[in-house]
Each structure stands twice: as structure tokens, then as C-alpha cells.
C-alpha atoms as a PDB file:
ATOM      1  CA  UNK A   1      97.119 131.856  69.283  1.00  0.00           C
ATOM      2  CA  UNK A   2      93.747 132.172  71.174  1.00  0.00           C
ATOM      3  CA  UNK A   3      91.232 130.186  69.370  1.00  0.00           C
ATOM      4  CA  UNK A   4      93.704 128.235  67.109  1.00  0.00           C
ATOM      5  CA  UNK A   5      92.159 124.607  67.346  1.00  0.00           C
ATOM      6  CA  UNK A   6      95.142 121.864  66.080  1.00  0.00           C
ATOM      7  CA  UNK A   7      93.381 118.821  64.531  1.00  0.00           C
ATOM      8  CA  UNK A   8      93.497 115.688  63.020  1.00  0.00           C
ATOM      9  CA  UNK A   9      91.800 115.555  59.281  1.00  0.00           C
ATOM     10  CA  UNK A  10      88.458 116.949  58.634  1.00  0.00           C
ATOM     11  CA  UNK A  11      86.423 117.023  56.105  1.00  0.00           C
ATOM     12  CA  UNK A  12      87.347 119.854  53.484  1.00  0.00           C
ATOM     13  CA  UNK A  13      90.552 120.262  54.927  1.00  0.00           C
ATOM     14  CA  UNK A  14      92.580 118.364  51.596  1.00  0.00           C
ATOM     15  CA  UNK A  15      91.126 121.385  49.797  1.00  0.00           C
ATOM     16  CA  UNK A  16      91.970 123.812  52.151  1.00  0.00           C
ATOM     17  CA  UNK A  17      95.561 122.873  51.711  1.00  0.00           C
ATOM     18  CA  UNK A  18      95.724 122.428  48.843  1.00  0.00           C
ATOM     19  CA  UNK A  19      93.924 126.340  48.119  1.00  0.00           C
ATOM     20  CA  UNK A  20      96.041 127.656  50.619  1.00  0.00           C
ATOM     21  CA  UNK A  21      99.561 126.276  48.873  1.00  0.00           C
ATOM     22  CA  UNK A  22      98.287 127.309  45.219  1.00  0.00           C
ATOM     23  CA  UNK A  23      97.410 131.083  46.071  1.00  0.00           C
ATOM     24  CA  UNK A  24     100.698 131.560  48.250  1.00  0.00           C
ATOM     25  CA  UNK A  25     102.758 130.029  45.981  1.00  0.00           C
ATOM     26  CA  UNK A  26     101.537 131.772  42.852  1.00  0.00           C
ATOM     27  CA  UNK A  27     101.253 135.251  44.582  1.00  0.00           C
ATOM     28  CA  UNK A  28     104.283 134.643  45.881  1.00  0.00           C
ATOM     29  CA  UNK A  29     106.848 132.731  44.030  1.00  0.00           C
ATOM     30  CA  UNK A  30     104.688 132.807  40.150  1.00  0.00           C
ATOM     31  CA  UNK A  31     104.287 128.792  40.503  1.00  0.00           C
ATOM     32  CA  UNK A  32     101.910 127.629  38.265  1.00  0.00           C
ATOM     33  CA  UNK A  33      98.956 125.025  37.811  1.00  0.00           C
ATOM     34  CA  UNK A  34     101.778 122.038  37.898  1.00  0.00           C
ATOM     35  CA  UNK A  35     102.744 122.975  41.652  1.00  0.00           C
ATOM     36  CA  UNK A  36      98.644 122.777  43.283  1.00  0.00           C
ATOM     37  CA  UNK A  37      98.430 119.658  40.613  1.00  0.00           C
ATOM     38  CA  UNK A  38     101.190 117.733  42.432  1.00  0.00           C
ATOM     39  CA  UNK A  39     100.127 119.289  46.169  1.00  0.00           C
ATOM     40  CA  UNK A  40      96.365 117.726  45.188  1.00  0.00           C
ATOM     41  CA  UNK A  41      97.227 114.473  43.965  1.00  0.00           C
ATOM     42  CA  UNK A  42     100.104 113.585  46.941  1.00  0.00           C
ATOM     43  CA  UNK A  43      98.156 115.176  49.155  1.00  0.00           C
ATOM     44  CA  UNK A  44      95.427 113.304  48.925  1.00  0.00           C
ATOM     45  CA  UNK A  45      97.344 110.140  48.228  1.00  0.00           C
ATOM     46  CA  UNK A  46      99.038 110.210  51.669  1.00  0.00           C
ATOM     47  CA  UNK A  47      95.896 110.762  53.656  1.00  0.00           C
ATOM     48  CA  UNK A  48      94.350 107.960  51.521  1.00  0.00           C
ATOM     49  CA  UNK A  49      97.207 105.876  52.807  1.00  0.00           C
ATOM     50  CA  UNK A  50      97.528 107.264  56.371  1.00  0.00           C
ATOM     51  CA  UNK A  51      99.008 104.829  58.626  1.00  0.00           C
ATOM     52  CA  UNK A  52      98.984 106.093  62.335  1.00  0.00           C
ATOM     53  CA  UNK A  53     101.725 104.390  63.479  1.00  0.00           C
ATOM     54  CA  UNK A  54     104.356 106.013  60.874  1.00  0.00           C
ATOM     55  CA  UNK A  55     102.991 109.047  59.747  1.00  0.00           C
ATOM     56  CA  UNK A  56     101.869 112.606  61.559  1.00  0.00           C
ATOM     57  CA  UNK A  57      99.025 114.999  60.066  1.00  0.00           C
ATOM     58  CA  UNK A  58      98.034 117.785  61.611  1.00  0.00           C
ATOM     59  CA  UNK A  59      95.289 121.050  60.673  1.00  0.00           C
ATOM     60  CA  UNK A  60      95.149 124.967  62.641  1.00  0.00           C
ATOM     61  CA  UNK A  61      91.997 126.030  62.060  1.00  0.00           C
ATOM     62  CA  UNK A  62      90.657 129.390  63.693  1.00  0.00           C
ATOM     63  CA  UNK A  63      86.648 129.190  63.807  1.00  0.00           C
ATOM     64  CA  UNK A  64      86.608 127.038  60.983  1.00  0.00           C
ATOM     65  CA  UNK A  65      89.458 128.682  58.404  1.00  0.00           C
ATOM     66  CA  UNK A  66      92.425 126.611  57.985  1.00  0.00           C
ATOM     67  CA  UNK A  67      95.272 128.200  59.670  1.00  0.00           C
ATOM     68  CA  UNK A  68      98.008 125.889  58.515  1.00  0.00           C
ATOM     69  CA  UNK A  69      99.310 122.579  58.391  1.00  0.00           C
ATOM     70  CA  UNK A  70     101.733 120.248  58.772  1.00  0.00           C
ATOM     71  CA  UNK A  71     102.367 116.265  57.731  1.00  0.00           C
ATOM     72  CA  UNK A  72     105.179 113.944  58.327  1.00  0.00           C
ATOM     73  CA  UNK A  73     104.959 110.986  55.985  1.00  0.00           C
ATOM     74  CA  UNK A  74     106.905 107.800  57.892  1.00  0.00           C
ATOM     75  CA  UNK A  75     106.682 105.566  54.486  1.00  0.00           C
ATOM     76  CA  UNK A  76     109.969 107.078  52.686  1.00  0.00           C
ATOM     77  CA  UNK A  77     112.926 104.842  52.447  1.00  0.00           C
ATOM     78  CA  UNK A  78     115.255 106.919  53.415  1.00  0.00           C
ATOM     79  CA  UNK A  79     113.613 108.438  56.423  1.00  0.00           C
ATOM     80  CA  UNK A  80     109.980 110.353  57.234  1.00  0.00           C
ATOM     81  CA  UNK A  81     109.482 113.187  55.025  1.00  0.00           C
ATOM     82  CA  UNK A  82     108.105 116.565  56.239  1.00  0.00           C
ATOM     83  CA  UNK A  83     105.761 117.871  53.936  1.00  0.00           C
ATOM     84  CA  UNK A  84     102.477 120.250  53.616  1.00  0.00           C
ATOM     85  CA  UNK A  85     104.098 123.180  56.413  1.00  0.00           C
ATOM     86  CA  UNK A  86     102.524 126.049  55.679  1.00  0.00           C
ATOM     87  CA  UNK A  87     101.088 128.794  57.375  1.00  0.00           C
ATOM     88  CA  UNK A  88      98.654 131.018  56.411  1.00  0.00           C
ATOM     89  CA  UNK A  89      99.468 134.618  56.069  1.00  0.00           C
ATOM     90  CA  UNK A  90      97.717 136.271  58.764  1.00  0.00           C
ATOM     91  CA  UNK A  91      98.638 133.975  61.311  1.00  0.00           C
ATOM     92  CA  UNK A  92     102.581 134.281  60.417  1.00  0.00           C
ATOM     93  CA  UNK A  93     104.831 135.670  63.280  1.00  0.00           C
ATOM     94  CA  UNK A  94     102.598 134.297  66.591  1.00  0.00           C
ATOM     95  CA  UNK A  95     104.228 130.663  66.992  1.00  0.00           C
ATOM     96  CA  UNK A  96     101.888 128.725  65.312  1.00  0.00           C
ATOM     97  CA  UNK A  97     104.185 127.431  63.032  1.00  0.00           C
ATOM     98  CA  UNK A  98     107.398 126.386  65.691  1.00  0.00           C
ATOM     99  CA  UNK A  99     103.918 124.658  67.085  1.00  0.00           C
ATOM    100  CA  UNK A 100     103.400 122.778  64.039  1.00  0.00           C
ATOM    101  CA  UNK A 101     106.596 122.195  63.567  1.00  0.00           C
ATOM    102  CA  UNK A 102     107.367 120.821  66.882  1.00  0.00           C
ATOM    103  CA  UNK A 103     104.690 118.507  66.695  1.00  0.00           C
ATOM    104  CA  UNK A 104     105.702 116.497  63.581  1.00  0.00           C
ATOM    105  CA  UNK A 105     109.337 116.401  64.951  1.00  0.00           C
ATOM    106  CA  UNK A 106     108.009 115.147  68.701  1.00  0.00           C
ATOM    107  CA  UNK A 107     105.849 112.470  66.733  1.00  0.00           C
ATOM    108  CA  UNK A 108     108.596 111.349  64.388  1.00  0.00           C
ATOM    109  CA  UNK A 109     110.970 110.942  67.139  1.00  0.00           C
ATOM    110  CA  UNK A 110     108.262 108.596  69.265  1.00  0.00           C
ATOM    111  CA  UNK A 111     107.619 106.854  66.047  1.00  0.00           C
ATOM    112  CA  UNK A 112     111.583 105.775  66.273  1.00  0.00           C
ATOM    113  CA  UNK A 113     112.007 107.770  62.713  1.00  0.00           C
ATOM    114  CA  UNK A 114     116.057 107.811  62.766  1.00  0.00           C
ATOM    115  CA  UNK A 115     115.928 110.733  60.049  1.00  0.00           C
ATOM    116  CA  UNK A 116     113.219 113.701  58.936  1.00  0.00           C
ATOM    117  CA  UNK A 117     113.904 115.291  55.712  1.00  0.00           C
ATOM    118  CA  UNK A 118     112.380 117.584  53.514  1.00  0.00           C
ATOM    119  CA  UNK A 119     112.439 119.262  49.912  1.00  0.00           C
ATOM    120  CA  UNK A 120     111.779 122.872  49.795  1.00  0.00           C
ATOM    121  CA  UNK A 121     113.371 126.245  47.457  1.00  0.00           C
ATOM    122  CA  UNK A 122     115.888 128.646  48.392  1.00  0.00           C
ATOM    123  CA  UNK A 123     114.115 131.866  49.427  1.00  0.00           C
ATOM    124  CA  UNK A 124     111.901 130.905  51.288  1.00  0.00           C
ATOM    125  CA  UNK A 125     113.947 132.563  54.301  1.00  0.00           C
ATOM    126  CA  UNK A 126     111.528 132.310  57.520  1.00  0.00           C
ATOM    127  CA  UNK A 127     110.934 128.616  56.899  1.00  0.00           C
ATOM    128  CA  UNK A 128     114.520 127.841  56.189  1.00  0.00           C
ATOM    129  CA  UNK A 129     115.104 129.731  60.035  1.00  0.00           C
ATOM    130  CA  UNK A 130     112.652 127.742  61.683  1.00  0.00           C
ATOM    131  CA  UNK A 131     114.138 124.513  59.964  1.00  0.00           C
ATOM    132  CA  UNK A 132     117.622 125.313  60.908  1.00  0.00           C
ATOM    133  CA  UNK A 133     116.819 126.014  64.608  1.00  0.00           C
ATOM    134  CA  UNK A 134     114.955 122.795  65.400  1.00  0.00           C
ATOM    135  CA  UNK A 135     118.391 120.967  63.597  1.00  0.00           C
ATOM    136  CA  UNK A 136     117.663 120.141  60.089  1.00  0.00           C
ATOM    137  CA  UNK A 137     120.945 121.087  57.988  1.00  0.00           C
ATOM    138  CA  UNK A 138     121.162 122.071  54.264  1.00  0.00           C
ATOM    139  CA  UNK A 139     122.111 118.405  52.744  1.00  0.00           C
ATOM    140  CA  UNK A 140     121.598 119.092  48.638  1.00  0.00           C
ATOM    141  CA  UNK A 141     120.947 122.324  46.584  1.00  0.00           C
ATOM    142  CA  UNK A 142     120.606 122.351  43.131  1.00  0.00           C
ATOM    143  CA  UNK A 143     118.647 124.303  39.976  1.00  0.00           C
ATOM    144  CA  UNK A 144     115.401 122.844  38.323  1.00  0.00           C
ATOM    145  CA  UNK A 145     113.124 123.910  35.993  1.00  0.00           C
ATOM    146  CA  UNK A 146     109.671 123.206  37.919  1.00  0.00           C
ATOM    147  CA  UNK A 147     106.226 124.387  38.285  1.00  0.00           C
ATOM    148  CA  UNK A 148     106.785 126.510  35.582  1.00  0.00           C
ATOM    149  CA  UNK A 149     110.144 128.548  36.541  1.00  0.00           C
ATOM    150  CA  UNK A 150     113.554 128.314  37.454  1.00  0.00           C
ATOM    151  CA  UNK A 151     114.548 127.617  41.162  1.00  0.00           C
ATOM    152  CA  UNK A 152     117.136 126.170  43.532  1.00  0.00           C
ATOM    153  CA  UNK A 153     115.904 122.918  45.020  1.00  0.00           C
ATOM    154  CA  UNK A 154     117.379 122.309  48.377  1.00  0.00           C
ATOM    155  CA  UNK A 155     117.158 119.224  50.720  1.00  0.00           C
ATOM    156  CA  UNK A 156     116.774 119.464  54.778  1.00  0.00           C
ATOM    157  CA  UNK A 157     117.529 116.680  56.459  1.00  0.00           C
ATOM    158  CA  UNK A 158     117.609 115.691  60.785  1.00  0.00           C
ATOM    159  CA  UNK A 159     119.690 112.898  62.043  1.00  0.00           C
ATOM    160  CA  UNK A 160     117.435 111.535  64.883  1.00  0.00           C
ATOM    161  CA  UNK A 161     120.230 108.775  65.330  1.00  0.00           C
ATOM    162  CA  UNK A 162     118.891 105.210  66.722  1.00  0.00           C
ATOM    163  CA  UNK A 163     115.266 104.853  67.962  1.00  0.00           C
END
């Protein structure tokens, strides 16, 4: 991961996410214009209301191209919620995203978080892996009709136990 530079927010970088979640998830999974509407506008509603203290944000970049991304947003009730992981393609398989990963959960444990969750879709089979080995457990599965298909919503969740 030579060159890989992990970063706060920059400017550009909402977009960047934002592109990069669209054009995997529609050349990958057929989700439609609803699924980068609702990445765009929570997106940039959490960084909007960043609060250091409670939630984690962090940007790859490799000489300027996002590489991925992670967030960790303290302000749900029923724990912090881990949200915008994604890696790009070409930088799959090297680490970078057990780094990202990592990251969030070492912040949400300092931050005394007593529970990470997360929503994400069965299939998606390498995330689910790296989810599973750092503790999170399958809590919820169910079908929905979203971002314009069918798919099984599931729901990840980490006991962190007392801060």
C-alpha cells in the first residue's frame, strides 16, 4: 500500500464517494439512481454535522484518486453506525480495507461506543469476511424492495460492552 495517503476530509472527496459507490454498485449489483441519491444526501449530511468527539471519517487516496473510505457515525441511538466502507477496485486484496476498517473500530472503541453496527446486502461476500473477523455478527436479515431491486437486507452489529 506504498503511496496510499489515509486522510481526514478534503475537498472533492464527498463526490468521490459518492462516484465511487454509484458506479460499483450499479456495475455490480444493477442499483439505481435512488442508491447514489441517498449515499449523496447522508453523506453529506454527516460531514455537515461532524462532531469529532463521536464520529470517525476517514479517505485512501493514492496521488490524488480516492482509494476508499470509511465513516463511523457516533450520533445513532442505538450505537455508532459504520457506514461509507468501500474500496475501490484496484486496490482490493492489499489490506487497505482491514486498515480502514481497523481504524473506525480503534476510534469507536476510544470514543467509549458500547456497540458498532451496520446495514449492508447479502452477497456482498468479501465485506461480510472482513466484518465477521474483526467480531461483528449477523443480527437481522430480511427482503426489501430498494434502489430499484430485490435484496436481502442484513444487520452487523459489535458488542464493545462498557466504555
Amino acid at each position: 500500500m506504498e503511496g496510499v495517503e489515509l486522510t481526514d476530509y478534503y475537498p472533492g472527496v464527498i463526490g468521490q464517494i459518492i462516484q465511487l459507490h454509484a458506479v460499483y454498485y450499479a456495475q455490480h449489483w444493477g442499483l439505481d439512481l435512488s442508491f447514489e441519491a441517498q449515499v449523496g444526501r447522508e453523506l453529506s449530511e454527516f460531514l455537515a454535522e461532524f462532531q469529532p468527539q463521536r464520529d470517525f471519517f476517514r479517505a485512501a487516496r493514492d496521488q490524488g484518486r480516492l482509494a476508499g473510505a470509511v465513516a463511523l457515525d457516533g450520533g445513532q441511538e442505538e450505537g455508532a453506525r459504520l457506514r461509507w466502507f468501500i474500496v475501490d477496485p484496484a486496490w482490493q486484496g492489499q489490506g487497505l480495507g482491514r486498515r480502514l476498517l481497523g481504524e473506525a473500530l480503534a476510534f469507536g472503541r476510544a470514543a467509549g461506543h458500547r456497540r458498532i453496527f451496520l446495514w449492508t446486502f447479502a452477497g456482498l461476500d468479501a465485506a461480510r469476511r472482513q466484518y465477521e473477523a474483526a467480531g461483528f455478527r449477523l443480527a437481522e436479515e430480511h427482503p426489501v424492495e430498494q434502489w430499484g431491486r430485490s435484496i436481502a437486507e442484513q444487520k452487523f452489529v459489535l458488542e464493545l460492552g462498557p466504555a
